[in-house]
Protein backbone atom coordinates (compact mmCIF):
# COMPACT_ATOMS: atom_id res chain seq x y z
CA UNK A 1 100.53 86.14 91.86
CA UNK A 2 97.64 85.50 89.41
CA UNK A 3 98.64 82.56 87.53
CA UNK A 4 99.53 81.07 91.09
CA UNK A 5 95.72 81.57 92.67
CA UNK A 6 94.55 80.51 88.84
CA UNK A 7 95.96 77.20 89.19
CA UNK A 8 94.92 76.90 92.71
CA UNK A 9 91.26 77.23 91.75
CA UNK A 10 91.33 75.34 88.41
CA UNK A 11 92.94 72.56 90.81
CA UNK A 12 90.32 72.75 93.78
CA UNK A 13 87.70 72.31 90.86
CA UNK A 14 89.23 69.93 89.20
CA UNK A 15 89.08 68.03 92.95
CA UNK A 16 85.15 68.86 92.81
CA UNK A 17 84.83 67.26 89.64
CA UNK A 18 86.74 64.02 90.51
CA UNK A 19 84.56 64.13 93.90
CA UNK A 20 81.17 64.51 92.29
CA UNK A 21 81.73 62.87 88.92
CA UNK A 22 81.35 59.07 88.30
CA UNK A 23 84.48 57.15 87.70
CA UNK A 24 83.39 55.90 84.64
CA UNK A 25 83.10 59.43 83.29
CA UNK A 26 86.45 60.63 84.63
CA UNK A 27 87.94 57.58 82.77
CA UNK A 28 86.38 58.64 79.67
CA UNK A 29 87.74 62.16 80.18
């Protein structure tokens, strides 16, 4: 189950982004 725990990561740290980023960057992104 690889992929599975891949995406689980790549979707906690996409969380951590959204939490630490601006919103102005996100927007841009």
């Amino acid at each position: 189950m690889k992929p599975t725990k891949k995406r689980e990561q790549s979707l906690i740290f996409k969380g951590f982004l959204i939490k630490t980023m601006p919103k102005g960057l996100i927007k841009k992104s």
